[in-house]
Protein backbone atom coordinates (compact mmCIF):
# COMPACT_ATOMS: atom_id res chain seq x y z
CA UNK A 1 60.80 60.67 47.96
CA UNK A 2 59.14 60.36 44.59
CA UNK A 3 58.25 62.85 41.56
CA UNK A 4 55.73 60.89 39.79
CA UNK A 5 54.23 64.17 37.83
CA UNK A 6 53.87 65.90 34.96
CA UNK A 7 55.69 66.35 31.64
CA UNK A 8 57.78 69.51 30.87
CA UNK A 9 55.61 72.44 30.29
CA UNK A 10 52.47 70.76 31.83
CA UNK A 11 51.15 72.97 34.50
CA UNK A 12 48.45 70.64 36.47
CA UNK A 13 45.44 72.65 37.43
CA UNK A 14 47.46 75.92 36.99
CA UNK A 15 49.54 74.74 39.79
CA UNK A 16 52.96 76.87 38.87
CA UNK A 17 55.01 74.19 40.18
CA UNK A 18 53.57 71.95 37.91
CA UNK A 19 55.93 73.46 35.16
CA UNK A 20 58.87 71.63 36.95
CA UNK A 21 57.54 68.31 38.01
CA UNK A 22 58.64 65.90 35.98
CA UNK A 23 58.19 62.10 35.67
CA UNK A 24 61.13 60.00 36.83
CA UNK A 25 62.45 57.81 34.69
CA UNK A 26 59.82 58.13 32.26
CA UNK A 27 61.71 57.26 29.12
CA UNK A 28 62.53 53.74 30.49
CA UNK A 29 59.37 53.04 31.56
CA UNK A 30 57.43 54.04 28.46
CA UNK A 31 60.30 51.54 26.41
CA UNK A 32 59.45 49.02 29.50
CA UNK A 33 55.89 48.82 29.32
CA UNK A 34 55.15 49.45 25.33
CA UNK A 35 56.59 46.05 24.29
CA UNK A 36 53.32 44.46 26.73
CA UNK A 37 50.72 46.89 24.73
CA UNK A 38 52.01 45.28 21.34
CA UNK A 39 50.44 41.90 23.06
CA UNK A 40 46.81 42.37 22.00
CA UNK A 41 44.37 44.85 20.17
CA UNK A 42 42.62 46.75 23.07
CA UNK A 43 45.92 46.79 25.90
CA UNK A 44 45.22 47.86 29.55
CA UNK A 45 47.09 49.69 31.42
CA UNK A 46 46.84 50.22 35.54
CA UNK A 47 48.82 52.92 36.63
CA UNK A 48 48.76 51.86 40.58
CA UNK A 49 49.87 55.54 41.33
CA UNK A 50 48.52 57.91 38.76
CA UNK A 51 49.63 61.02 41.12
CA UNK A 52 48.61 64.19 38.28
CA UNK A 53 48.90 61.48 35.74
CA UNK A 54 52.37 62.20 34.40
CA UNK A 55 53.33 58.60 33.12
CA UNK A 56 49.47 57.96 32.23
CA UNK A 57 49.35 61.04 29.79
CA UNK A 58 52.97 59.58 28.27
CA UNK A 59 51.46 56.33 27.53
CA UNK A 60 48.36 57.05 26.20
CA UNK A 61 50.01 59.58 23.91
CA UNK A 62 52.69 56.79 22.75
CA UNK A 63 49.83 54.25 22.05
CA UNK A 64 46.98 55.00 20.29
CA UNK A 65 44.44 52.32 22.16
CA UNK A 66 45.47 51.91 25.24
CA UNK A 67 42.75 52.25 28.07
CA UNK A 68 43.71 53.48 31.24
CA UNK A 69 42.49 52.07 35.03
CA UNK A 70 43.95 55.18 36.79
CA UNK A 71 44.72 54.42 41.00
CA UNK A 72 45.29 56.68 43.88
CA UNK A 73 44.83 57.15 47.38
CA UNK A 74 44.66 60.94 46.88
CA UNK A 75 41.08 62.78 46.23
CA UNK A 76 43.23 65.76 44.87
CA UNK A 77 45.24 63.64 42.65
CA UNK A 78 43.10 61.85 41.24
CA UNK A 79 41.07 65.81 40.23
CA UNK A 80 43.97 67.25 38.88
CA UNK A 81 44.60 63.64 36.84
CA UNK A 82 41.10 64.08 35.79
CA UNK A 83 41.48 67.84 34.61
CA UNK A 84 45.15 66.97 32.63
CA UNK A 85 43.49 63.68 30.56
CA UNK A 86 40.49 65.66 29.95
CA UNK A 87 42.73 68.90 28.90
CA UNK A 88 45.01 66.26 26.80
CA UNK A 89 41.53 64.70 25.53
CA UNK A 90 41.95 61.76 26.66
CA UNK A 91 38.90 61.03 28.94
CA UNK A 92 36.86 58.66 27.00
CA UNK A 93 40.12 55.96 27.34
CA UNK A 94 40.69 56.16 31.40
CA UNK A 95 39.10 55.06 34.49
CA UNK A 96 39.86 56.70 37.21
CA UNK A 97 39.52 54.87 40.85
CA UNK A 98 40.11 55.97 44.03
CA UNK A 99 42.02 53.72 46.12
CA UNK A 100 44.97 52.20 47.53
CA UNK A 101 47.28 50.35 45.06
CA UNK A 102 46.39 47.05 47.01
CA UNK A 103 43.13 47.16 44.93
CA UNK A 104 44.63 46.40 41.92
CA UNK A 105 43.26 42.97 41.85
CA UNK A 106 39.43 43.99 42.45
CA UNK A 107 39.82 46.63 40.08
CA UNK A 108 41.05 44.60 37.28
CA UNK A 109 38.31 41.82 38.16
CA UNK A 110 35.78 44.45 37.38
CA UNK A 111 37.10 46.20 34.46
CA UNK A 112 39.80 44.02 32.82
CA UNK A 113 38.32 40.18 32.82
CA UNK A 114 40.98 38.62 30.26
CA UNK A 115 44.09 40.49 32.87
CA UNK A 116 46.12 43.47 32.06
CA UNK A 117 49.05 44.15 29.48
CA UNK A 118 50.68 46.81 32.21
CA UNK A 119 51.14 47.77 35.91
CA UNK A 120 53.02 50.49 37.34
CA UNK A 121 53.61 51.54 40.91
CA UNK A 122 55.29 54.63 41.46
CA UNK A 123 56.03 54.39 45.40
CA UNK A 124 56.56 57.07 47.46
CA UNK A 125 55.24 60.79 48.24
CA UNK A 126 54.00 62.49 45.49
CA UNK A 127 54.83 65.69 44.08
CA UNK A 128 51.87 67.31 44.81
CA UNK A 129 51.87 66.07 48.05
CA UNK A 130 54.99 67.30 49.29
CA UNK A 131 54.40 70.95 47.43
CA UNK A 132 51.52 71.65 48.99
CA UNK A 133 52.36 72.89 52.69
CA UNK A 134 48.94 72.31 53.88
CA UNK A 135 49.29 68.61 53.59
CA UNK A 136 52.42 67.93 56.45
CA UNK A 137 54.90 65.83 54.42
CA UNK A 138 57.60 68.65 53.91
CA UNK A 139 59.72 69.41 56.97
CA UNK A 140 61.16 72.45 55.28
CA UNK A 141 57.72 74.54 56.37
CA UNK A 142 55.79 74.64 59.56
CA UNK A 143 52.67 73.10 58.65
CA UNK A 144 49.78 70.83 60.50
CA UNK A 145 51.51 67.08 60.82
CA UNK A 146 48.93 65.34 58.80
CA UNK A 147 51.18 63.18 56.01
CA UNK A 148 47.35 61.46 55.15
CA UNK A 149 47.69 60.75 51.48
CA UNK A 150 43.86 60.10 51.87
CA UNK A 151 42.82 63.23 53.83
CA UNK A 152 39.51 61.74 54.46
CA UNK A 153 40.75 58.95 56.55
CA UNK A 154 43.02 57.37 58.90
CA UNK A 155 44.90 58.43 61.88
CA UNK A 156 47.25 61.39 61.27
CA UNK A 157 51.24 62.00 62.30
CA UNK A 158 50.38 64.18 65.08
CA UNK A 159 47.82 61.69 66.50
CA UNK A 160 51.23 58.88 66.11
CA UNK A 161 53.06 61.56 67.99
CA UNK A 162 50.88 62.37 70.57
CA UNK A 163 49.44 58.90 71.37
CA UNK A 164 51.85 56.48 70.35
CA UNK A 165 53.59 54.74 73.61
CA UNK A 166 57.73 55.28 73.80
CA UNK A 167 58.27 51.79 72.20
CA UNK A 168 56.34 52.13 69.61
CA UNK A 169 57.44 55.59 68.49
CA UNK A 170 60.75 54.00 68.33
CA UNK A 171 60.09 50.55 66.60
CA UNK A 172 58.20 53.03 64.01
CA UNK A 173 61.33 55.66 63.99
CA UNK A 174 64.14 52.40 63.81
CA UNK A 175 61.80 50.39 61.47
CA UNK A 176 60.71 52.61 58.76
CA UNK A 177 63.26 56.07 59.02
CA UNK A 178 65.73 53.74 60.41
CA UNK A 179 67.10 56.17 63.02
CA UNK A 180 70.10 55.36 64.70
CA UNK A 181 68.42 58.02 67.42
CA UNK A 182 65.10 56.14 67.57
CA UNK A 183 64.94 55.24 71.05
CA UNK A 184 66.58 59.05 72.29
CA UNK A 185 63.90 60.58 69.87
CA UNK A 186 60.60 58.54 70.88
CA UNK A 187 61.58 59.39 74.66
CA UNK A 188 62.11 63.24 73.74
CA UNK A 189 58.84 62.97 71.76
CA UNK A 190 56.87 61.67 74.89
CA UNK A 191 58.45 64.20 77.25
CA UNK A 192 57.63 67.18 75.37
CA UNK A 193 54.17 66.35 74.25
CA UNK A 194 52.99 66.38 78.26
CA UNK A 195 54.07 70.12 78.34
CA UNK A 196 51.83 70.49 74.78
CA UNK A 197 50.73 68.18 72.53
CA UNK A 198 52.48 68.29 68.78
CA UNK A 199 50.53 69.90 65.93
CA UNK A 200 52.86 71.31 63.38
CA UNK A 201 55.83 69.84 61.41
CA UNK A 202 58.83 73.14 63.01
CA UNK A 203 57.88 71.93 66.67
CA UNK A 204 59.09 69.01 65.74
CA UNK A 205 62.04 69.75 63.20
CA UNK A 206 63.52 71.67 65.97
CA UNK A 207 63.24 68.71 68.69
CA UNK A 208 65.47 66.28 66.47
CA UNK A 209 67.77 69.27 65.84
CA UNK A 210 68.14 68.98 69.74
CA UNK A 211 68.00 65.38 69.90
CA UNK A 212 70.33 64.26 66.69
CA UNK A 213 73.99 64.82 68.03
CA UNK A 214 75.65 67.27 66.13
CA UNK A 215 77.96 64.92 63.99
CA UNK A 216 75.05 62.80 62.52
CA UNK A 217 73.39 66.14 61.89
CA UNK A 218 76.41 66.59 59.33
CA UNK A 219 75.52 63.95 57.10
CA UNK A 220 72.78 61.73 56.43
CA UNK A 221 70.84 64.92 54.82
CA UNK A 222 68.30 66.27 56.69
CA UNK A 223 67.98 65.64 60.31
CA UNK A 224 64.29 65.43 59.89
CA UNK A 225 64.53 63.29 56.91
CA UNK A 226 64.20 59.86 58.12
CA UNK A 227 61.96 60.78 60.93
CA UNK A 228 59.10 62.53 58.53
CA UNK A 229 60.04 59.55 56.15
CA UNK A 230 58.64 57.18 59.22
CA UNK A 231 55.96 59.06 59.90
CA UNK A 232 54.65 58.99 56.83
CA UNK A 233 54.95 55.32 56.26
CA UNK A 234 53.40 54.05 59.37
CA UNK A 235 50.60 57.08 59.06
CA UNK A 236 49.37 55.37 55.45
CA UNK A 237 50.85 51.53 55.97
CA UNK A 238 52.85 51.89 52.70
CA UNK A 239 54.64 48.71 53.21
CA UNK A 240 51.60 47.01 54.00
CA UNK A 241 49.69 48.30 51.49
CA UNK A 242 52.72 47.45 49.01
CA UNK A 243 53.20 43.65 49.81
CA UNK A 244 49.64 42.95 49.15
CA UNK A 245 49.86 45.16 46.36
CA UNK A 246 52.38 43.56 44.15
CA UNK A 247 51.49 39.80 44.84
CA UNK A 248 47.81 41.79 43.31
CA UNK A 249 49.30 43.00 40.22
CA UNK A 250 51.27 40.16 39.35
CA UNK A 251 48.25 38.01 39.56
CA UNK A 252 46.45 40.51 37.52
CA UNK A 253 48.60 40.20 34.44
CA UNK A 254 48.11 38.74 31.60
CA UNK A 255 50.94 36.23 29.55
CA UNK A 256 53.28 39.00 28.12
CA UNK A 257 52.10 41.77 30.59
CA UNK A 258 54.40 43.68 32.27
CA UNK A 259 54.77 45.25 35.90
CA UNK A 260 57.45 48.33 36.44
CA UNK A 261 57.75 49.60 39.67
CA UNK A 262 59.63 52.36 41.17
CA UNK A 263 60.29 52.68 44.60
CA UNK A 264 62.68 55.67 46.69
CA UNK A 265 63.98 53.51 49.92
CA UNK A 266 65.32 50.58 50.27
CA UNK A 267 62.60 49.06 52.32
CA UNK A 268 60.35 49.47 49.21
CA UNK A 269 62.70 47.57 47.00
CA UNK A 270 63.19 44.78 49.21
CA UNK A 271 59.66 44.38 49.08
CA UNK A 272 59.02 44.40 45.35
CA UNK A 273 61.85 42.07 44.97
CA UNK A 274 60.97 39.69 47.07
CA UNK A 275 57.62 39.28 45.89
CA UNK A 276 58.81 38.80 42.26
CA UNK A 277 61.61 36.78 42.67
CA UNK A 278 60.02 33.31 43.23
CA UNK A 279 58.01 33.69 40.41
CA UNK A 280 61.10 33.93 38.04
CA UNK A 281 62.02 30.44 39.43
CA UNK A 282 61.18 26.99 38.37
CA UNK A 283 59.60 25.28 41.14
CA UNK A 284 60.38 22.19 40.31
CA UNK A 285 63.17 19.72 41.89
CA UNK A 286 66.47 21.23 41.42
CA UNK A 287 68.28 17.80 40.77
CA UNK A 288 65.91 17.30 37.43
CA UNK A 289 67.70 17.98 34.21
CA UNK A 290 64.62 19.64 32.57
CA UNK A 291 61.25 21.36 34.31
CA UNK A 292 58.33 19.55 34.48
CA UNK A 293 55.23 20.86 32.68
CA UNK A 294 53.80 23.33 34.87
CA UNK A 295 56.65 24.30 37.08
CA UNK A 296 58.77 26.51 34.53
CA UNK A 297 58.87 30.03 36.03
CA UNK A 298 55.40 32.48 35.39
CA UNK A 299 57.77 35.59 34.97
CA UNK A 300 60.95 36.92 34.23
CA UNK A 301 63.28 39.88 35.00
CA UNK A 302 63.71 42.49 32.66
CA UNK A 303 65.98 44.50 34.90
CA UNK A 304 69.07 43.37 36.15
CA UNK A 305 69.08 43.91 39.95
CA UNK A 306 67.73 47.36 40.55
CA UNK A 307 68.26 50.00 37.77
CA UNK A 308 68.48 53.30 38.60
CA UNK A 309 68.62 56.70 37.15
CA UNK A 310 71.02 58.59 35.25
CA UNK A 311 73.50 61.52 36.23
CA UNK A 312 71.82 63.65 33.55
CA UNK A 313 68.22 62.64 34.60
CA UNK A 314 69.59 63.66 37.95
CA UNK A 315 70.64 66.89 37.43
CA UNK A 316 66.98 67.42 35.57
CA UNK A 317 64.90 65.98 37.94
CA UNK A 318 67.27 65.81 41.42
CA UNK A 319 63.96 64.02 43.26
CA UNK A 320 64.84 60.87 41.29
CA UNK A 321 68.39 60.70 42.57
CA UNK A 322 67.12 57.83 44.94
CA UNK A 323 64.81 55.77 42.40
CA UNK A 324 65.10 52.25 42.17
CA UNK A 325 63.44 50.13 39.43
CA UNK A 326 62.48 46.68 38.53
CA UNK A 327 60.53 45.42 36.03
CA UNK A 328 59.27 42.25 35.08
CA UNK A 329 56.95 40.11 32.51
CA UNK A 330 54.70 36.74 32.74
CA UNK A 331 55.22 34.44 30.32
CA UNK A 332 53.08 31.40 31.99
CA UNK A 333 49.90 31.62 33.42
CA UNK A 334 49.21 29.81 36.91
CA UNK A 335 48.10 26.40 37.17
CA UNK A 336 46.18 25.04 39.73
C-alpha cells in the first residue's frame, strides 16, 4: 500500500494525520525527474496520481517553471491537492483533472501539444484513502466495504462480495491478493452472505480469521491483507487501468522526458516493466553489427531492475517498506 502524501509538517486540509504522511521516496524522484525539466524553457509535468499533491508541491518548489497537469481518480484528493497548491501559492502553474491515470494521453493532447518533460505514477491506495474509515480500504476498522477510489462510480466491494459467483470470488482472491485460501474463502464468502448479505469490512475480517488456518495466520502479515488488497484491485481495475496507462505516458513524452513510477505489489511492477522494456530495445535484426536508422531503442533505463527504498526511509515512512521503482527516459521519438 502506498503513501503518496504530504511533506513533513504539511497538514492537508487540517487533516491531523496529514502531519505524518509523507512522500515515499521523494528525494529520488525529485533527482529522477529534474534532469527532464532542464530539457526546455516551459517543462510539464503530469503527476498521474497527485493524491494531496505531496510530490507535485516538491517539484514545483524545486523548479521555478514547471506547470503541473495534476491526475486522480479521487474527488477528495484532488480538493485537498487544490487547497495545499493554492495554500503553497502555486495555483496559477497546475491543472488539476479528474480522472484515471489511463487518461494521460488525452490529457496531454489537450494541454501539452509538443509532449511532456515528466510522468509519475504513484500506484497504490492512497494515504488519505486508507485514513479515512469511511472510505472501506482499512481492515483494521469496521467500516462500509466500499474501496471506490472514485466514490461517484463503479461497483463497490460489498456488491463483489455479495454478487460475485464462487469462481470468480476466487480467480479475483488467487489473481490479485494471491491467496493460497482463495477457493476455501470465495466458498465461505458465498455461504455466509445467504444468511446476510456483507456490508462492513469486521464481518468480513473475522470470516478469514475463521477461514485462514492458523499457521498462515502467523505470517504473511495480516490475514485480511491480501484479501482487502484484491478487493480493492478488481473494485477500481488498477491493473487495467495501469497497462493502458503506461503504454499512455510513454507515448506522451517528449525526447529527454522522463517517466518514474512507483508501484507496492509485485503485480504492479511486472506491469510497468513489461511495458517499458521493449522500448529500451533495438528492434532491429539481432545478427546486424550496427542498428539501422530508425530501429535504435526510443528509451532507456535509468534504474537498474527495481530500486527500492532505504532502511532509514523505512523506519521514517514504514508504508514505503514495499515500494518498487523504475524509471526511464526517451531519447528517440517514434517513427512511422
Amino acid at each position: 500500500m502506498v503513501d503518496r502524501d504530504s511533506p513533513p509538517g504539511d497538514s492537508p486540509a487540517g487533516d491531523e494525520a496529514g502531519r505524518i504522511h509523507l512522500p515515499v521516496l521523494a528525494a529520488r524522484i525529485t533527482s529522477l525527474l529534474l534532469p527532464a525539466f532542464e530539457t526546455t524553457e516551459n517543462p510539464v509535468f503530469v503527476d498521474g496520481t497527485l493524491g494531496m499533491g505531496g510530490h507535485t508541491l516538491l517539484l514545483l518548489a524545486a523548479h521555478p517553471t514547471l506547470r503541473v497537469i495534476g491526475i486522480d481518480r479521487d474527488p477528495a484528493a484532488l480538493e485537498i491537492a487544490g487547497t495545499r497548491i493554492a495554500a503553497a501559492g502555486f495555483t496559477d502553474r497546475v491543472e488539476l483533472v479528474h480522472a484515471t491515470n489511463d487518461k494521460v494521453a488525452q490529457a496531454v493532447r489537450r494541454r501539452a501539444k509538443g509532449g511532456v518533460q515528466g510522468v509519475l505514477f504513484d500506484l497504490g491506495v492512497s494515504s488519505l484513502q486508507l485514513d479515512l474509515a469511511d472510505r472501506g480500504f482499512a481492515y483494521s476498522v469496521d467500516a462500509p466495504l466500499d474501496m471506490r477510489m472514485d466514490p461517484t462510480t463503479g461497483v463497490t466491494a460489498a456488491e463483489v462480495l455479495n454478487t460475485y459467483t464462487p469462481g470468480d470470488l476466487a480467480r479475483v482472491l488467487s489473481r490479485y491478493g494471491e491467496e493460497k485460501f482463495a477457493k476455501k474463502i470465495a466458498y465461505a464468502i458465498v455461504r455466509e452472505r445467504a444468511k446476510e448479505p456483507f456490508r462492513t469490512s469486521a464481518r468480513l475480517v473475522e470470516l478469514l480469521y475463521a477461514e485462514i488456518p492458523a499457521p498462515a495466520r502467523r505470517t504473511g502479515g495480516h490475514p485480511a491483507k491480501r484479501t482487502f488488497q484484491a478487493l480493492r484491485i478488481e473494485v477500481n481495475d488498477e491493473l487495467g487501468v495501469l497497462t493502458a496507462a503506461v503504454p499512455g505516458a510513454l507515448d506522451a513524452l517528449a525526447v529527454g522526458g522522463r517517466i518514474v513510477v512507483m508501484s507496492f505489489q509485485s503485480l504492479e511492477d511486472r506491469i510497468v516493466k513489461h511495458a517499458i522494456a521493449p522500448g529500451t530495445r533495438s528492434t532491429a535484426p539481432v545478427d546486424l553489427p550496427v542498428d539501422l536508422p530508425g530501429h535504435e531503442p526510443r528509451f532507456r533505463w535509468l534504474t537498474r531492475g527495481s530500486e527500492t527504498p532505504t532502511d532509514f526511509e523505512i523506519s521514517e515512512n514504514p508504508r514505503a517498506a514495499s515500494a518498487r521503482l523504475r524509471a526511464a527516459e526517451r531519447v528517440r521519438k517514434a517513427t512511422g
